[in-house]
C-alpha atoms as a PDB file:
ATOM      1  CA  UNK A   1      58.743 105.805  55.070  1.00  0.00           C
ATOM      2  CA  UNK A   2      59.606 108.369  52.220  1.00  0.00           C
ATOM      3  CA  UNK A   3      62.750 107.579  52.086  1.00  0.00           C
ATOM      4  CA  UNK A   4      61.842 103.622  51.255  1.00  0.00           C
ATOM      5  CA  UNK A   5      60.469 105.503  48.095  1.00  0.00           C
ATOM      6  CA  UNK A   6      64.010 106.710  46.758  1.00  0.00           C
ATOM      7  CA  UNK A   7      64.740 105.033  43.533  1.00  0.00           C
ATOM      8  CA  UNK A   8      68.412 106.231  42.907  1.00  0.00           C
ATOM      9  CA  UNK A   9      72.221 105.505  44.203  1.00  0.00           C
ATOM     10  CA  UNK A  10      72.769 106.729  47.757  1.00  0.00           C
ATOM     11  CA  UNK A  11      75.745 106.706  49.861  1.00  0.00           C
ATOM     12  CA  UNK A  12      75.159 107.601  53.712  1.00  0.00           C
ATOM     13  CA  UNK A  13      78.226 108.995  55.202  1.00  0.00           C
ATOM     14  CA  UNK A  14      78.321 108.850  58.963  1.00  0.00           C
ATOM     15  CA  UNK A  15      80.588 109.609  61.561  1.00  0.00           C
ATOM     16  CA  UNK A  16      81.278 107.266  64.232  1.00  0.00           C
ATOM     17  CA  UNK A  17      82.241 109.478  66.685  1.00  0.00           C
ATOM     18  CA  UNK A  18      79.223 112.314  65.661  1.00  0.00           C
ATOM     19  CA  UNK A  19      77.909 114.100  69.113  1.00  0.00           C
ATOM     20  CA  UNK A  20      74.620 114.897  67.485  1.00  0.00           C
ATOM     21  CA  UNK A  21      73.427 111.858  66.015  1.00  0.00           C
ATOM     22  CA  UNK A  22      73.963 108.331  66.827  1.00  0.00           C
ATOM     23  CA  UNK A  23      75.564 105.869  64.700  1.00  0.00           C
ATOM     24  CA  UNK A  24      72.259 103.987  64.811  1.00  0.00           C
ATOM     25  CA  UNK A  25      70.870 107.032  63.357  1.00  0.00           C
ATOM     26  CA  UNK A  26      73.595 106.709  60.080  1.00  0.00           C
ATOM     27  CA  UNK A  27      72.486 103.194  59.959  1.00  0.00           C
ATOM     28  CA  UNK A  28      68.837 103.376  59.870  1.00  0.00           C
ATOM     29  CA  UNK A  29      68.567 106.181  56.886  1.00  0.00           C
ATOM     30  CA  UNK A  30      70.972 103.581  55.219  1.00  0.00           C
ATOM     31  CA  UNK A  31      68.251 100.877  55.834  1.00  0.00           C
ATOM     32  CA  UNK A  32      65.597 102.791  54.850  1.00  0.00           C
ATOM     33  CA  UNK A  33      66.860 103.649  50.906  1.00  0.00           C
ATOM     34  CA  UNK A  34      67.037 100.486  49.092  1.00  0.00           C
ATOM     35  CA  UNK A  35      70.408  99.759  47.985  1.00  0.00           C
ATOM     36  CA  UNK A  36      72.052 102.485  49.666  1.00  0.00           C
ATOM     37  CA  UNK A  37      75.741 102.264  50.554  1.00  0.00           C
ATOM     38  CA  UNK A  38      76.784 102.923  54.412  1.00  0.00           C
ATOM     39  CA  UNK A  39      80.321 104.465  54.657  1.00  0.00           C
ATOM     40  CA  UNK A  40      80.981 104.613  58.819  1.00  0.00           C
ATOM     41  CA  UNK A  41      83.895 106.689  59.203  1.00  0.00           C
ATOM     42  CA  UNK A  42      85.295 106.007  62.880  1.00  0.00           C
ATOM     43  CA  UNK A  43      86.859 108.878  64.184  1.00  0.00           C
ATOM     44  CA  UNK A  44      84.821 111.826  62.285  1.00  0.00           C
ATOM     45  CA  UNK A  45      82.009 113.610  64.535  1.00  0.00           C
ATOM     46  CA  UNK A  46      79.809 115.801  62.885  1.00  0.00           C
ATOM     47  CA  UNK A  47      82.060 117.418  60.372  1.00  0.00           C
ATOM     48  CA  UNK A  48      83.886 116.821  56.954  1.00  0.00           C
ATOM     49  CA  UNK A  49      87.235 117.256  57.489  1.00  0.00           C
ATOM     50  CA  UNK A  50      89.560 118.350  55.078  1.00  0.00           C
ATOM     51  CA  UNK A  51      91.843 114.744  55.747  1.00  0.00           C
ATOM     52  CA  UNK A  52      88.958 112.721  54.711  1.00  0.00           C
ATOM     53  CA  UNK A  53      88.470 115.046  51.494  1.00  0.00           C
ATOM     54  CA  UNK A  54      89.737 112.057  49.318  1.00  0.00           C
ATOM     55  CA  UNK A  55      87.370 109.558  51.350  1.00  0.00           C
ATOM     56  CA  UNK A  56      84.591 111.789  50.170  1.00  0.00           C
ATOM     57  CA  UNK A  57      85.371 111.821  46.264  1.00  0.00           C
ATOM     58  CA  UNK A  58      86.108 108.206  46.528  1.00  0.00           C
ATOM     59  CA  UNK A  59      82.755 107.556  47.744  1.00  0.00           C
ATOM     60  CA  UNK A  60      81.223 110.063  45.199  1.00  0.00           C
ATOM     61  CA  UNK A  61      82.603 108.765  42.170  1.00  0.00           C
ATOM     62  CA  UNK A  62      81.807 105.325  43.512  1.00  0.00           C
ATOM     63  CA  UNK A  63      77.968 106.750  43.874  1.00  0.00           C
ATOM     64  CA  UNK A  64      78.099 108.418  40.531  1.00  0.00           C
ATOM     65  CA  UNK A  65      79.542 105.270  39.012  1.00  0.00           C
ATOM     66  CA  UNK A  66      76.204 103.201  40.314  1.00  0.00           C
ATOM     67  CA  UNK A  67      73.986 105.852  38.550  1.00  0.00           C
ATOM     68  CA  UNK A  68      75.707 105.485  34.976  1.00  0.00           C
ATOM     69  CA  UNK A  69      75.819 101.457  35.048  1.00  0.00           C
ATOM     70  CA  UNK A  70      71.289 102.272  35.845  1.00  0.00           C
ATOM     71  CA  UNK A  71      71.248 103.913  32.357  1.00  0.00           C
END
Protein backbone atom coordinates (compact mmCIF):
# COMPACT_ATOMS: atom_id res chain seq x y z
CA UNK A 1 0.00 0.00 0.00
CA UNK A 2 3.02 2.38 0.80
CA UNK A 3 4.52 1.88 -2.04
CA UNK A 4 1.20 3.20 -4.15
CA UNK A 5 2.33 6.43 -2.22
CA UNK A 6 5.79 6.86 -4.13
CA UNK A 7 5.70 9.97 -6.15
CA UNK A 8 9.10 9.68 -8.08
CA UNK A 9 10.77 7.64 -11.20
CA UNK A 10 11.29 3.97 -10.38
CA UNK A 11 12.78 1.27 -12.33
CA UNK A 12 12.26 -2.42 -10.88
CA UNK A 13 14.97 -4.65 -12.00
CA UNK A 14 14.15 -8.32 -11.76
CA UNK A 15 15.64 -11.40 -12.61
CA UNK A 16 13.83 -13.96 -14.41
CA UNK A 17 15.57 -16.73 -13.35
CA UNK A 18 15.89 -15.30 -9.34
CA UNK A 19 15.64 -18.51 -6.80
CA UNK A 20 14.42 -16.27 -4.04
CA UNK A 21 11.72 -14.34 -5.39
CA UNK A 22 9.32 -14.97 -8.08
CA UNK A 23 9.00 -13.06 -11.15
CA UNK A 24 5.45 -12.29 -10.00
CA UNK A 25 7.07 -10.81 -7.09
CA UNK A 26 9.28 -8.20 -9.65
CA UNK A 27 6.01 -7.56 -11.24
CA UNK A 28 3.79 -6.69 -8.47
CA UNK A 29 6.28 -3.95 -6.70
CA UNK A 30 6.29 -2.65 -10.39
CA UNK A 31 2.42 -2.44 -10.17
CA UNK A 32 2.29 -1.05 -7.05
CA UNK A 33 4.55 2.44 -7.82
CA UNK A 34 2.73 4.42 -10.29
CA UNK A 35 4.61 4.81 -13.36
CA UNK A 36 7.33 2.60 -12.52
CA UNK A 37 9.38 0.95 -15.26
CA UNK A 38 9.75 -3.09 -15.15
CA UNK A 39 13.13 -4.22 -16.66
CA UNK A 40 12.81 -8.43 -16.58
CA UNK A 41 16.14 -9.60 -17.26
CA UNK A 42 15.80 -13.43 -18.33
CA UNK A 43 18.64 -15.27 -17.39
CA UNK A 44 19.87 -13.21 -14.11
CA UNK A 45 18.88 -14.92 -10.61
CA UNK A 46 19.40 -13.00 -7.71
CA UNK A 47 22.56 -11.18 -8.53
CA UNK A 48 24.01 -8.21 -10.63
CA UNK A 49 26.40 -9.50 -12.72
CA UNK A 50 29.20 -7.75 -13.93
CA UNK A 51 27.91 -8.62 -17.96
CA UNK A 52 24.77 -6.82 -17.35
CA UNK A 53 26.82 -3.76 -15.77
CA UNK A 54 25.90 -1.69 -18.95
CA UNK A 55 22.11 -2.95 -18.70
CA UNK A 56 22.18 -1.37 -15.29
CA UNK A 57 23.52 2.26 -16.27
CA UNK A 58 21.30 2.12 -19.22
CA UNK A 59 18.39 1.72 -17.09
CA UNK A 60 19.75 4.34 -14.56
CA UNK A 61 20.32 7.08 -16.77
CA UNK A 62 17.01 6.22 -18.37
CA UNK A 63 15.49 6.60 -14.57
CA UNK A 64 17.48 9.69 -13.90
CA UNK A 65 16.43 11.10 -17.25
CA UNK A 66 12.48 10.73 -16.08
CA UNK A 67 13.34 12.72 -12.87
CA UNK A 68 14.92 15.85 -14.76
CA UNK A 69 12.03 16.07 -17.56
CA UNK A 70 9.52 16.23 -13.62
CA UNK A 71 11.41 19.50 -12.86
Amino acid sequence: EDLGRLDLPVTVVHGLSDPLVNKSGGRATAAAIPGAELLEIAGMGHDLPEQLYGTFVEAICETIDRASSRR
